[in-house]
PDB file of N, CA and C in Angstrom:
ATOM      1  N   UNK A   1     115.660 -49.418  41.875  1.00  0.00           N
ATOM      2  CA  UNK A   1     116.078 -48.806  43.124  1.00  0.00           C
ATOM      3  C   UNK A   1     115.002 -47.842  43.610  1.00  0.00           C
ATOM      4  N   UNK A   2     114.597 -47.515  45.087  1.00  0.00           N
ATOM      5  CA  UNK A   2     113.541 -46.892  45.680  1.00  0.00           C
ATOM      6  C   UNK A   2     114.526 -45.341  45.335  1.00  0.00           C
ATOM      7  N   UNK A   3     113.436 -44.664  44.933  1.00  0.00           N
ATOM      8  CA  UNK A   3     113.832 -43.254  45.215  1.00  0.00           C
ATOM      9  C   UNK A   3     113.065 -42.122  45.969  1.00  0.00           C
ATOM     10  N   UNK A   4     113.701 -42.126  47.258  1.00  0.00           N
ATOM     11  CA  UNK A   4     113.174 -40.717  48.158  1.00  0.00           C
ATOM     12  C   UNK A   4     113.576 -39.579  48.066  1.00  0.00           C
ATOM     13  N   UNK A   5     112.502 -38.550  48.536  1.00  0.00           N
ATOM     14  CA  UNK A   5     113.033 -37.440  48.322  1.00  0.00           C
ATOM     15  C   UNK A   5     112.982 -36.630  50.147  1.00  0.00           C
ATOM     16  N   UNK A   6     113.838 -36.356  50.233  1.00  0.00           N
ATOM     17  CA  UNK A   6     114.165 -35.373  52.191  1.00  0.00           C
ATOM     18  C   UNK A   6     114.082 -33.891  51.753  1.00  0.00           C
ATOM     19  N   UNK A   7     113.410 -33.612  52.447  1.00  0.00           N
ATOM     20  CA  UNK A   7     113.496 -31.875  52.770  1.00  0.00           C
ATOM     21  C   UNK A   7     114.521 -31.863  53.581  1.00  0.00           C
ATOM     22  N   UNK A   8     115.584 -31.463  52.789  1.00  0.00           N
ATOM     23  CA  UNK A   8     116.749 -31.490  54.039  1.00  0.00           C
ATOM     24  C   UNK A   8     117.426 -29.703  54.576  1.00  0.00           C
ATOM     25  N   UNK A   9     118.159 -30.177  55.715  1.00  0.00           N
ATOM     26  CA  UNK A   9     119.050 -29.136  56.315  1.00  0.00           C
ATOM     27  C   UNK A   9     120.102 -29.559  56.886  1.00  0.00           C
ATOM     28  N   UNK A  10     121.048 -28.985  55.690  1.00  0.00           N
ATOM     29  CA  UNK A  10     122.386 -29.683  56.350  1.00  0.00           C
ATOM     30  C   UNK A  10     122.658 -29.485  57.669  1.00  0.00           C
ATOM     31  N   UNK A  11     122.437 -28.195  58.291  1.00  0.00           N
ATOM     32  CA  UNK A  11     122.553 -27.773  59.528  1.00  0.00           C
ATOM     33  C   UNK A  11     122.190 -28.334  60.268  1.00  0.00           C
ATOM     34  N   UNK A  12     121.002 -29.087  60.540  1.00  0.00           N
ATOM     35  CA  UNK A  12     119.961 -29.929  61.629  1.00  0.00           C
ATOM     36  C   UNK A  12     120.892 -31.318  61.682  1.00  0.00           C
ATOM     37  N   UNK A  13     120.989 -31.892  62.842  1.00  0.00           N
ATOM     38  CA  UNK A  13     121.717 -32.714  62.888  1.00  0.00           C
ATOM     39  C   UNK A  13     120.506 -34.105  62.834  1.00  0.00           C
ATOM     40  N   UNK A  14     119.375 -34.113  63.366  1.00  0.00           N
ATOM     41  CA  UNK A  14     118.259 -34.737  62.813  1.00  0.00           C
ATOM     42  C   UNK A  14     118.599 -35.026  61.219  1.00  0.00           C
ATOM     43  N   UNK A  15     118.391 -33.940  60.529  1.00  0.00           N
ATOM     44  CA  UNK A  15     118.446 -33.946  58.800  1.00  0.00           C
ATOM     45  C   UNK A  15     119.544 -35.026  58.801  1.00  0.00           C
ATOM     46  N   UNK A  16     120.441 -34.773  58.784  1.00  0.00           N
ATOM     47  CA  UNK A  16     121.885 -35.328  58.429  1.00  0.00           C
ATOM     48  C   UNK A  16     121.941 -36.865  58.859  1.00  0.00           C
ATOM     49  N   UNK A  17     121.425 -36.983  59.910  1.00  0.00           N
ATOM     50  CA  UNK A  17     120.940 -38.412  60.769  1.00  0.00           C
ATOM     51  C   UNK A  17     120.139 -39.249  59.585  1.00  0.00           C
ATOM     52  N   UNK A  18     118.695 -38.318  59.487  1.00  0.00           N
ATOM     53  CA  UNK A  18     118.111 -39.467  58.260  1.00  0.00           C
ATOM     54  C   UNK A  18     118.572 -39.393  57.075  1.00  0.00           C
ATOM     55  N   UNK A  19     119.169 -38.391  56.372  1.00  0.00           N
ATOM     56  CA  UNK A  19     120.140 -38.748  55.050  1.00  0.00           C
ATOM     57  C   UNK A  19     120.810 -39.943  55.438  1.00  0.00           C
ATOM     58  N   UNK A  20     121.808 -39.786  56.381  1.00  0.00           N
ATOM     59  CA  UNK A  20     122.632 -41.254  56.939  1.00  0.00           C
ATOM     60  C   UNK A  20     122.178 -41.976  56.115  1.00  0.00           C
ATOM     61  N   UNK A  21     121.186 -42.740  57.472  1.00  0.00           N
ATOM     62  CA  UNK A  21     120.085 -43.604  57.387  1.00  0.00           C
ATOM     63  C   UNK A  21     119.684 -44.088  56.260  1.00  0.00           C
ATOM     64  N   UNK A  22     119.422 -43.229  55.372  1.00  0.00           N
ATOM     65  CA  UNK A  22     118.785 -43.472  54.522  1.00  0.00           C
ATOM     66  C   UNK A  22     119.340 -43.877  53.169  1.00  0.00           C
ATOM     67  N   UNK A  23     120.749 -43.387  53.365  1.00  0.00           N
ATOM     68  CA  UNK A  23     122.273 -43.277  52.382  1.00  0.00           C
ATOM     69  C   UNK A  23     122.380 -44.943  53.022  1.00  0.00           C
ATOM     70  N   UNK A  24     122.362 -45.581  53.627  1.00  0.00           N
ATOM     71  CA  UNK A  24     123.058 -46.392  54.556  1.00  0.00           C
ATOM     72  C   UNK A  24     121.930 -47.582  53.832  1.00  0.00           C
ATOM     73  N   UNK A  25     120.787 -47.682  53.468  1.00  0.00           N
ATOM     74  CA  UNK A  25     120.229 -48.803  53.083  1.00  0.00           C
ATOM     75  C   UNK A  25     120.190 -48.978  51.172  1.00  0.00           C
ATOM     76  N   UNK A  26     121.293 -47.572  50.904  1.00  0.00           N
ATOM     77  CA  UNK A  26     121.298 -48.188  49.102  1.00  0.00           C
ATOM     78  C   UNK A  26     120.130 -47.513  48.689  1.00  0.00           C
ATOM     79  N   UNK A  27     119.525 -46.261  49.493  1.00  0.00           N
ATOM     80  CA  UNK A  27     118.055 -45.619  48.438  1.00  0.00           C
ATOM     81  C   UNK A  27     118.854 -44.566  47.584  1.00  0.00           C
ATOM     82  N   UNK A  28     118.350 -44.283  46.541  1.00  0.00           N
ATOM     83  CA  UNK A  28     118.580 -43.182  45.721  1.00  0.00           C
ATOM     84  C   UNK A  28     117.734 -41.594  46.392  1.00  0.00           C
ATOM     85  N   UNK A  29     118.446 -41.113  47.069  1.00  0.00           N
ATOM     86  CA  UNK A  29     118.017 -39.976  47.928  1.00  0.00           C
ATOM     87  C   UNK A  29     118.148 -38.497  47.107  1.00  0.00           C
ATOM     88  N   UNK A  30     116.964 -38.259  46.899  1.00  0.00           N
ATOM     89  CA  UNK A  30     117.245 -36.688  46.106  1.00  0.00           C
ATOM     90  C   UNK A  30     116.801 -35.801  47.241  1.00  0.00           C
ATOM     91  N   UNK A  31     117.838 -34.608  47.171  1.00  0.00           N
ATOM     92  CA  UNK A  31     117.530 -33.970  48.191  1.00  0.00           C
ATOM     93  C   UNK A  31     116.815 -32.544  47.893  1.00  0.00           C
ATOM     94  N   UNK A  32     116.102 -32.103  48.920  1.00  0.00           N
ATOM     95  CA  UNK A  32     115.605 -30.913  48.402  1.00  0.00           C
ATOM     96  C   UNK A  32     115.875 -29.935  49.721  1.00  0.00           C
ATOM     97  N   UNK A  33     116.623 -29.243  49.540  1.00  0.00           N
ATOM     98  CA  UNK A  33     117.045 -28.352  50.575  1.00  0.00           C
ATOM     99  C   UNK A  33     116.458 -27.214  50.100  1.00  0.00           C
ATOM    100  N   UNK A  34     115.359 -27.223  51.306  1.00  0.00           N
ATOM    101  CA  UNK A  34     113.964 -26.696  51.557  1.00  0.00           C
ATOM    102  C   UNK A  34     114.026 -24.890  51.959  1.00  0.00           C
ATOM    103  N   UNK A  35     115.067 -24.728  52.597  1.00  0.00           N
ATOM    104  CA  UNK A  35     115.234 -23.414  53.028  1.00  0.00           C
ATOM    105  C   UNK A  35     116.005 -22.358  51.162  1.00  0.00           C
ATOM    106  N   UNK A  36     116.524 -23.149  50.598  1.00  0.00           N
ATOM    107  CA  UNK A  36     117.207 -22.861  50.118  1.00  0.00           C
ATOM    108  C   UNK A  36     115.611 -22.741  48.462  1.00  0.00           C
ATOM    109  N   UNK A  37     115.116 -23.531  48.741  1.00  0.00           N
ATOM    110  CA  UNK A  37     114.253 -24.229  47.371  1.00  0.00           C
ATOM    111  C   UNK A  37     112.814 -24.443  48.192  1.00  0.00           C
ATOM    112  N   UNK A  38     111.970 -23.190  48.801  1.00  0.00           N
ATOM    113  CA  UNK A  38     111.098 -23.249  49.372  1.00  0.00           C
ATOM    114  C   UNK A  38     109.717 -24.215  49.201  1.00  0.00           C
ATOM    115  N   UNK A  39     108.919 -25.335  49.998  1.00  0.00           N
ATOM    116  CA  UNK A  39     108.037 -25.340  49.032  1.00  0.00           C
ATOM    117  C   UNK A  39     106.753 -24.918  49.160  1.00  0.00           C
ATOM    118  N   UNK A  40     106.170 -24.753  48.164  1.00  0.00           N
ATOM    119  CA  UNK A  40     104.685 -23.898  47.590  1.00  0.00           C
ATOM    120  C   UNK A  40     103.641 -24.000  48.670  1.00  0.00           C
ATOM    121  N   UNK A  41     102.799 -23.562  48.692  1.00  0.00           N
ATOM    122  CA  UNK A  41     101.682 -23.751  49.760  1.00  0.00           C
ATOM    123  C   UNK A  41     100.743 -24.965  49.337  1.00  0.00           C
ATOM    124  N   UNK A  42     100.884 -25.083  48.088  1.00  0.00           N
ATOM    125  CA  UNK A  42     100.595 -26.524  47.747  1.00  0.00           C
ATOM    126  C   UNK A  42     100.982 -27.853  47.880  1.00  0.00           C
ATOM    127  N   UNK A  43     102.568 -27.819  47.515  1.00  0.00           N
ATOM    128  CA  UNK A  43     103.457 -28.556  48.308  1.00  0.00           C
ATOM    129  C   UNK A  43     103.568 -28.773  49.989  1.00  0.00           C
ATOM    130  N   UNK A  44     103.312 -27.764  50.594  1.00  0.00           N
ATOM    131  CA  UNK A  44     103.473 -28.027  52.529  1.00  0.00           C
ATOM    132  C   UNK A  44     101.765 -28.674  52.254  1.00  0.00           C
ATOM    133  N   UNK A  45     100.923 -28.349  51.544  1.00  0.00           N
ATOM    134  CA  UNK A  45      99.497 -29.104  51.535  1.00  0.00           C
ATOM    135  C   UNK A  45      99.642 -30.581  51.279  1.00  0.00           C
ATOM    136  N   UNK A  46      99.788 -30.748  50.381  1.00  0.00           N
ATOM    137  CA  UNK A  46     100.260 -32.374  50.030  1.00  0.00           C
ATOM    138  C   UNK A  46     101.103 -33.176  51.265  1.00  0.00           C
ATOM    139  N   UNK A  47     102.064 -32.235  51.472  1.00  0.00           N
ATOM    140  CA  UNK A  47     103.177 -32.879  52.586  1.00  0.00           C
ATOM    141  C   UNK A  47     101.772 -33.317  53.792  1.00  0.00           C
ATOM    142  N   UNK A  48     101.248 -32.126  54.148  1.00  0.00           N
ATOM    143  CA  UNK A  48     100.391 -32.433  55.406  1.00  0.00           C
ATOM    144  C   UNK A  48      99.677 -33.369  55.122  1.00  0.00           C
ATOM    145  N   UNK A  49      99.083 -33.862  54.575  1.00  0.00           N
ATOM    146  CA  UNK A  49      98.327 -35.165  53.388  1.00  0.00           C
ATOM    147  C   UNK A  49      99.332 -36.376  53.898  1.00  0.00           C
ATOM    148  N   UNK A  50      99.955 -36.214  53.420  1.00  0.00           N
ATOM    149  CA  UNK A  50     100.619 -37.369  53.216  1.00  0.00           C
ATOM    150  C   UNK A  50     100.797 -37.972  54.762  1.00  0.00           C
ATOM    151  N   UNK A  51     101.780 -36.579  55.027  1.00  0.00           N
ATOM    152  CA  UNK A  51     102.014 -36.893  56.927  1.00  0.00           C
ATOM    153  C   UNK A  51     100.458 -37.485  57.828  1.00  0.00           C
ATOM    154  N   UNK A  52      99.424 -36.920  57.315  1.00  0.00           N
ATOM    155  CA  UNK A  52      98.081 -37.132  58.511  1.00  0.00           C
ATOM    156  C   UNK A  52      98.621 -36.538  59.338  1.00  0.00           C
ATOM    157  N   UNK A  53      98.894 -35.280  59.231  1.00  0.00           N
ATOM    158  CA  UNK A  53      99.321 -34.325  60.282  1.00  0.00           C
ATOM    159  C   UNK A  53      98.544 -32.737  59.878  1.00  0.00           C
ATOM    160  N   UNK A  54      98.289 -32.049  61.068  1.00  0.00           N
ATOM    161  CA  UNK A  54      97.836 -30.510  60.542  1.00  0.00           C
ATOM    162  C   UNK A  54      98.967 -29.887  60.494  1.00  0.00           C
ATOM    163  N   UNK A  55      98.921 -28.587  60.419  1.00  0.00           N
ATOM    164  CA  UNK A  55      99.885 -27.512  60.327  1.00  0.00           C
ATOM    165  C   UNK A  55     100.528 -27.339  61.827  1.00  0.00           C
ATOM    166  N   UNK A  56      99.754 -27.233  62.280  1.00  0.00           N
ATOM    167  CA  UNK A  56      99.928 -26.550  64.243  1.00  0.00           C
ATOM    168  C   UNK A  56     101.698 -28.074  64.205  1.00  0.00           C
ATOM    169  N   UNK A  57     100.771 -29.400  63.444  1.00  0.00           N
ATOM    170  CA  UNK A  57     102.134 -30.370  63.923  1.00  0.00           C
ATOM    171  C   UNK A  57     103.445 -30.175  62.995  1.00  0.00           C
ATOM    172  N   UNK A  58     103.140 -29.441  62.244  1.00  0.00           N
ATOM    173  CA  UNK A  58     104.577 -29.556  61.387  1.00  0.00           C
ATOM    174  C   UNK A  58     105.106 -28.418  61.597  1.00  0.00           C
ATOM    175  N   UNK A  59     104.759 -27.178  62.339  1.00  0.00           N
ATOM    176  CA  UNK A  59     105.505 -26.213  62.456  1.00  0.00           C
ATOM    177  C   UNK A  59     106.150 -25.703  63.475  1.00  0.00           C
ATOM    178  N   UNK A  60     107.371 -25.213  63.609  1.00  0.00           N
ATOM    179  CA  UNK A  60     108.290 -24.922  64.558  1.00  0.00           C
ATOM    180  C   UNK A  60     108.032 -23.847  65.406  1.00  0.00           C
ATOM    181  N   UNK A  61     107.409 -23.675  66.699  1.00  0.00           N
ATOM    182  CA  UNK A  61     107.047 -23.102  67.188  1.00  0.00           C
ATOM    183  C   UNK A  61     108.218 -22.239  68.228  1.00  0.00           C
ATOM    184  N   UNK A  62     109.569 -22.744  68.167  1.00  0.00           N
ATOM    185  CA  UNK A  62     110.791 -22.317  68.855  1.00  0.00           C
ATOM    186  C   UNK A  62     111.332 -21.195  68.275  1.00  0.00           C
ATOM    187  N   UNK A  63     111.054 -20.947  66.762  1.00  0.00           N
ATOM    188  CA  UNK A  63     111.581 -20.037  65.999  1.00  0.00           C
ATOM    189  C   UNK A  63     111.409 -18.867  66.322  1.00  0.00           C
ATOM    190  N   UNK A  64     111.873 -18.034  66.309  1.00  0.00           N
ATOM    191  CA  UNK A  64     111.989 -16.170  66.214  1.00  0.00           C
ATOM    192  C   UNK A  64     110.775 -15.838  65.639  1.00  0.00           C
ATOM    193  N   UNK A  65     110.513 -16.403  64.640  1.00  0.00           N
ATOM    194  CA  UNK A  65     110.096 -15.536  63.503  1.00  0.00           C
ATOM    195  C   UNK A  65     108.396 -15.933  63.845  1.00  0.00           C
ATOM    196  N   UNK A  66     108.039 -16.938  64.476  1.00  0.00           N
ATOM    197  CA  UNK A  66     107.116 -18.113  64.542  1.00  0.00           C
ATOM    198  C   UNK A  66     106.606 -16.561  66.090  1.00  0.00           C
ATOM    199  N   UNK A  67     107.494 -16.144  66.377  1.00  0.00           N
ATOM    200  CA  UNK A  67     106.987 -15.070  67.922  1.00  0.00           C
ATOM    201  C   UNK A  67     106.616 -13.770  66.981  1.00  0.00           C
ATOM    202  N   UNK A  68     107.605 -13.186  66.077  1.00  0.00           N
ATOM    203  CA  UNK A  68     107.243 -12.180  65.490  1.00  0.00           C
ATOM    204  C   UNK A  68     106.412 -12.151  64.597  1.00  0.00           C
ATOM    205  N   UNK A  69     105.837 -13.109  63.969  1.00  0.00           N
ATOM    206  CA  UNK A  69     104.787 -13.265  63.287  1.00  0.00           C
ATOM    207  C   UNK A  69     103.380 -12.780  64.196  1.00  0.00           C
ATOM    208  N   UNK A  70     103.173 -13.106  65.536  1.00  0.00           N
ATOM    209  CA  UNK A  70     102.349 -13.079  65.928  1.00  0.00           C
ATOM    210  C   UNK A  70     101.558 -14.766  65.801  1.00  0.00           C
ATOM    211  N   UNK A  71     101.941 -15.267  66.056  1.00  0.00           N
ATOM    212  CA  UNK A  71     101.444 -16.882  66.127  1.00  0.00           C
ATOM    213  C   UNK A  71     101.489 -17.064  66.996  1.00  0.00           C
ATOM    214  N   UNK A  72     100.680 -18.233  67.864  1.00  0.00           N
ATOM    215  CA  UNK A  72     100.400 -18.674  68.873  1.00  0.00           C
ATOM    216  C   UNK A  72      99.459 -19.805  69.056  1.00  0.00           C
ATOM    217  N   UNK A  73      99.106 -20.444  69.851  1.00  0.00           N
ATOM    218  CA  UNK A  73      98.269 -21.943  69.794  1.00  0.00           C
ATOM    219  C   UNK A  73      97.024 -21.518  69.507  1.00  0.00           C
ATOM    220  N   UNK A  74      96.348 -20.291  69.361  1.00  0.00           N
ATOM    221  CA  UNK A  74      94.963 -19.769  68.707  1.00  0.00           C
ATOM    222  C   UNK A  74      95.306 -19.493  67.064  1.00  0.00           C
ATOM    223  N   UNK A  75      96.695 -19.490  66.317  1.00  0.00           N
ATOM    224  CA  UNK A  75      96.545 -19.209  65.256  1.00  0.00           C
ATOM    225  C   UNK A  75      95.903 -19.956  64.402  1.00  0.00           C
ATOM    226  N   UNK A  76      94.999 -19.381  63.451  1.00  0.00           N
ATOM    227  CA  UNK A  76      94.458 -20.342  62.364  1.00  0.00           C
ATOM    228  C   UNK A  76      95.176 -21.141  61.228  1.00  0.00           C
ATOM    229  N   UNK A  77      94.646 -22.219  60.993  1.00  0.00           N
ATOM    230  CA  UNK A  77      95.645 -23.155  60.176  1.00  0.00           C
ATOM    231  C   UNK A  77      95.974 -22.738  58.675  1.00  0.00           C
ATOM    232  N   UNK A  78      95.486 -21.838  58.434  1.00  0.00           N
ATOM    233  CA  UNK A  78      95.929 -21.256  56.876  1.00  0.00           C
ATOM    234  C   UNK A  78      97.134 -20.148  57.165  1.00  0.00           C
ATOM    235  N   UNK A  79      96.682 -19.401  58.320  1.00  0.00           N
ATOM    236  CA  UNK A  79      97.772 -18.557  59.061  1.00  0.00           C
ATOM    237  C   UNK A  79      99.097 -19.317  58.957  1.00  0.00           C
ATOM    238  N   UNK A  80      99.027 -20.469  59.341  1.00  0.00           N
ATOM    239  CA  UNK A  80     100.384 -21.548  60.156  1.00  0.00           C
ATOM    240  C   UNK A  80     100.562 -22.079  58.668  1.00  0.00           C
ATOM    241  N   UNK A  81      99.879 -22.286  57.639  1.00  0.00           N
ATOM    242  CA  UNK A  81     100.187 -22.869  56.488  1.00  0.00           C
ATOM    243  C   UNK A  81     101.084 -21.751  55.508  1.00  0.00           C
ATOM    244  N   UNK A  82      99.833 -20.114  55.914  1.00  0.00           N
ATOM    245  CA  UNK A  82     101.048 -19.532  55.213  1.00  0.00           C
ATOM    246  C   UNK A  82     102.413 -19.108  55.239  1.00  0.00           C
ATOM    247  N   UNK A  83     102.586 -19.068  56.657  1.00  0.00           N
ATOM    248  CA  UNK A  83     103.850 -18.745  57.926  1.00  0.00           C
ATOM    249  C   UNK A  83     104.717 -19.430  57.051  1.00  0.00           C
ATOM    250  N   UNK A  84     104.598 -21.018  57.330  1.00  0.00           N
ATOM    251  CA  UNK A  84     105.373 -22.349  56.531  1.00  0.00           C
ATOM    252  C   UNK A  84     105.848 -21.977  55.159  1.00  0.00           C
ATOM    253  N   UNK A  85     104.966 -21.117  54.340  1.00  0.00           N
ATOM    254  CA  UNK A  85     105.304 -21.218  52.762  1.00  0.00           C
ATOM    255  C   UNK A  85     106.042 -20.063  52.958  1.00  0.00           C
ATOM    256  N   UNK A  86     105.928 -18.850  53.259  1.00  0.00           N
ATOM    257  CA  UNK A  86     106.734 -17.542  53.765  1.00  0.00           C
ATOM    258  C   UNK A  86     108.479 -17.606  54.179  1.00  0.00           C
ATOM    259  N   UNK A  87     107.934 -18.382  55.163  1.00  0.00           N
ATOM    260  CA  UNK A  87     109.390 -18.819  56.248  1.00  0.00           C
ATOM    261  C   UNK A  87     109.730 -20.235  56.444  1.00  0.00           C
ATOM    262  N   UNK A  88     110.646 -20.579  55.550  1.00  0.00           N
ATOM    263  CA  UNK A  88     110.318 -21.713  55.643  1.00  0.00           C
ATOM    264  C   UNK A  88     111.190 -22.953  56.387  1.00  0.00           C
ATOM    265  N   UNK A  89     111.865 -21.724  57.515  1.00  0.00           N
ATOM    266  CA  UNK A  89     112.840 -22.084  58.283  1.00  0.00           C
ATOM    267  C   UNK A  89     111.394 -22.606  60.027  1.00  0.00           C
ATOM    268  N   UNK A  90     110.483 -22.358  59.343  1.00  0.00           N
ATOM    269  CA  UNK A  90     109.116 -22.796  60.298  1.00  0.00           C
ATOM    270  C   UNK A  90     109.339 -24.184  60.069  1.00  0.00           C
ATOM    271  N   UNK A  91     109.150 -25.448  58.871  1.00  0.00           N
ATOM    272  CA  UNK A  91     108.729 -26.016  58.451  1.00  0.00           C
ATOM    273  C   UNK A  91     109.947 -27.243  59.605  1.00  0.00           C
ATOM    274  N   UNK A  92     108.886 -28.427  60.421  1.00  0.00           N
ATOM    275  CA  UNK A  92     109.626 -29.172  60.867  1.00  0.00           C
ATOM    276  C   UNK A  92     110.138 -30.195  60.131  1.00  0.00           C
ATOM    277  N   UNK A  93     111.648 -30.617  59.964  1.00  0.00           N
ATOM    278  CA  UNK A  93     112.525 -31.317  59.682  1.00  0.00           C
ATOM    279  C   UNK A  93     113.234 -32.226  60.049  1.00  0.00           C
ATOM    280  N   UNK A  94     113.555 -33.357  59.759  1.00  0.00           N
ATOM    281  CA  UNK A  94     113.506 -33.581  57.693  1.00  0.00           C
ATOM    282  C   UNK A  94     112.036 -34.065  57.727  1.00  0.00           C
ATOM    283  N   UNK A  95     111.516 -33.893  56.741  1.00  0.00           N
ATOM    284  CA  UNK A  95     110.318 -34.914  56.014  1.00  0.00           C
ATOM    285  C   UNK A  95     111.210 -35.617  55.074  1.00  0.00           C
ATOM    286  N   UNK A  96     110.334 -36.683  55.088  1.00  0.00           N
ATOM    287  CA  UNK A  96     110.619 -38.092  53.753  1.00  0.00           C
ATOM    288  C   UNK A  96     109.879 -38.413  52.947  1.00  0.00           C
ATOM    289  N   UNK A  97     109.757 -37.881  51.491  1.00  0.00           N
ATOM    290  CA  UNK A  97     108.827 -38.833  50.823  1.00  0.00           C
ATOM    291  C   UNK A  97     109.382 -40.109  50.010  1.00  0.00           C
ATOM    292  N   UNK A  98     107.942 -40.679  49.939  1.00  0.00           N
ATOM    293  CA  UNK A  98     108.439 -41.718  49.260  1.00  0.00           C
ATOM    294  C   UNK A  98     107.061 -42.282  48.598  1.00  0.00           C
ATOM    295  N   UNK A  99     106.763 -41.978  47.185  1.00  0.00           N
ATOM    296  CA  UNK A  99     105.484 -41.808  46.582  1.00  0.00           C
ATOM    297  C   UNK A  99     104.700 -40.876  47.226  1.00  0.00           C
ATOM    298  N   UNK A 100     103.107 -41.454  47.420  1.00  0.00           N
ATOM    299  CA  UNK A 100     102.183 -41.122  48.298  1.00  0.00           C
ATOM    300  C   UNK A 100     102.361 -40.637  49.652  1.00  0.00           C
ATOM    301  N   UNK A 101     103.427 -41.089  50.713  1.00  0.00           N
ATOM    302  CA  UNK A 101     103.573 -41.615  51.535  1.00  0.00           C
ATOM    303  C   UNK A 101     104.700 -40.706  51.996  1.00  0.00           C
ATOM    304  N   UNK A 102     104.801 -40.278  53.616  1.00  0.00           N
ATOM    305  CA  UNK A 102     105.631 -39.308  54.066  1.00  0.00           C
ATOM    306  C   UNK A 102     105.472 -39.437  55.514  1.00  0.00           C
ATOM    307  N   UNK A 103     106.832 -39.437  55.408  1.00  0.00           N
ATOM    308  CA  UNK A 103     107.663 -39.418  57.633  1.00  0.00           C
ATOM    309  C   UNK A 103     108.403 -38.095  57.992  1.00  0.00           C
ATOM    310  N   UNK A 104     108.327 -38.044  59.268  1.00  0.00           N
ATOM    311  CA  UNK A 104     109.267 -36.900  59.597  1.00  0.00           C
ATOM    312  C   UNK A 104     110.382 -37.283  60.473  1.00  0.00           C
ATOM    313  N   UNK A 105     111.628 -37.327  59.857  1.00  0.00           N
ATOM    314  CA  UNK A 105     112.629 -37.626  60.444  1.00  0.00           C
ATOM    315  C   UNK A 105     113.216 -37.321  62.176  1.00  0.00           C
ATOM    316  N   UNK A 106     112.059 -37.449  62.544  1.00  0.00           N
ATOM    317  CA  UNK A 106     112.271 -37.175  63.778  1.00  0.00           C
ATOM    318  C   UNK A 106     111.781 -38.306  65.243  1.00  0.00           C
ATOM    319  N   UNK A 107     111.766 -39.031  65.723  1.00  0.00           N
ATOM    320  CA  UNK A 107     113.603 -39.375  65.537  1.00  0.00           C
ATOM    321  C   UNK A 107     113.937 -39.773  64.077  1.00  0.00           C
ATOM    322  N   UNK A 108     115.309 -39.529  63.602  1.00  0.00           N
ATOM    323  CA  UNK A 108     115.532 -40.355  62.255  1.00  0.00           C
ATOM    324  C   UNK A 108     114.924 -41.479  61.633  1.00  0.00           C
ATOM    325  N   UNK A 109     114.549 -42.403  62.588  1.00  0.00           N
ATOM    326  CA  UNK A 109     114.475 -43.993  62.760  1.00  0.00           C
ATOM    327  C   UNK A 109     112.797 -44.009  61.913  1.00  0.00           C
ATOM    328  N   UNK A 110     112.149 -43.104  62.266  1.00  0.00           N
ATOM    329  CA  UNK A 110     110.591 -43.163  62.260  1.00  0.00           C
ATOM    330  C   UNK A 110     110.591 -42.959  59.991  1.00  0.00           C
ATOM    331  N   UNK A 111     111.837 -42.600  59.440  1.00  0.00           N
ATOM    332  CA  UNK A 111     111.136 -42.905  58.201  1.00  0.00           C
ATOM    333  C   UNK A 111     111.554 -44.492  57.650  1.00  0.00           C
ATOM    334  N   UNK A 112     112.493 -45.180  58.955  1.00  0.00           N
ATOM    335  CA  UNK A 112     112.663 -46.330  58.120  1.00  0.00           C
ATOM    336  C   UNK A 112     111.192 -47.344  57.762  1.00  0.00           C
ATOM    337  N   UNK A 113     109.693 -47.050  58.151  1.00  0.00           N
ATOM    338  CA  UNK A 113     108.438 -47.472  57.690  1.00  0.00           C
ATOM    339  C   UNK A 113     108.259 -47.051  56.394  1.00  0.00           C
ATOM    340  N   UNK A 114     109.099 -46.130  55.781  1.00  0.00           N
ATOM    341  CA  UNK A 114     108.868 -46.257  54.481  1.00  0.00           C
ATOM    342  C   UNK A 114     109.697 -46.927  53.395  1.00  0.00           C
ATOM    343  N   UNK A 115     110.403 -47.188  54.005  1.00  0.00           N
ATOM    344  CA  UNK A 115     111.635 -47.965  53.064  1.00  0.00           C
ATOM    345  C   UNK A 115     112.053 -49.346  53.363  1.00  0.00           C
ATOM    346  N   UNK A 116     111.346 -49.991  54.876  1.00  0.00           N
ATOM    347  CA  UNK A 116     111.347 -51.637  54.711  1.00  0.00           C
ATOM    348  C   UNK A 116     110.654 -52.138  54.676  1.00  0.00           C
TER     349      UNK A 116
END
């Protein structure tokens, strides 16, 4: 059986969408609820790896905290990396891994490339 792992938030209705989804094709889904079980600055490193995405794309720029930080589209990417490991209610959601290999549940639909 494939086993993925979601940075999830029960709260996000996105999150809950690709759990569905993902509950819905028979994967063994371990969850890692990310706000709760932060991950490392090594971990959001790898994630960005995996994604082929920078920081500026995985982070939530709507947030409170993302204004009181002092961030903005000039912030530097270790800045936005550490923001992410700090706060990690920054970090956009869900991600999917699955080995090497990682989607962001957004729309939901976009991690089914890793699982058919």
């Amino acid at each position: 059986m494939t086993t993925v792992t979601i940075w999830h938030n029960p709260r996000c209705s996105k999150s809950r969408q690709t759990l569905a989804l993902l509950q819905e094709r028979g994967l063994d889904v371990q969850e890692r609820r990310y706000l709760d079980e932060p991950p490392t600055r090594e971990e959001l490193t790898d994630a960005l790896r995996a994604l082929g995405v920078t920081p500026r794309d995985l982070i939530r720029r709507g947030e409170a905290v993302f204004k009181e930080l002092g961030l903005g589209k000039d912030a530097p990417e270790d800045a936005l990396l550490d923001a992410m490991a700090s706060h990690p209610v920054l970090i956009e959601r869900p991600v999917v891994f699955r080995g090497s290999k990682a989607a962001l549940g957004r729309p939901p639909e976009n991690v089914l490339a890793l699982v058919d």
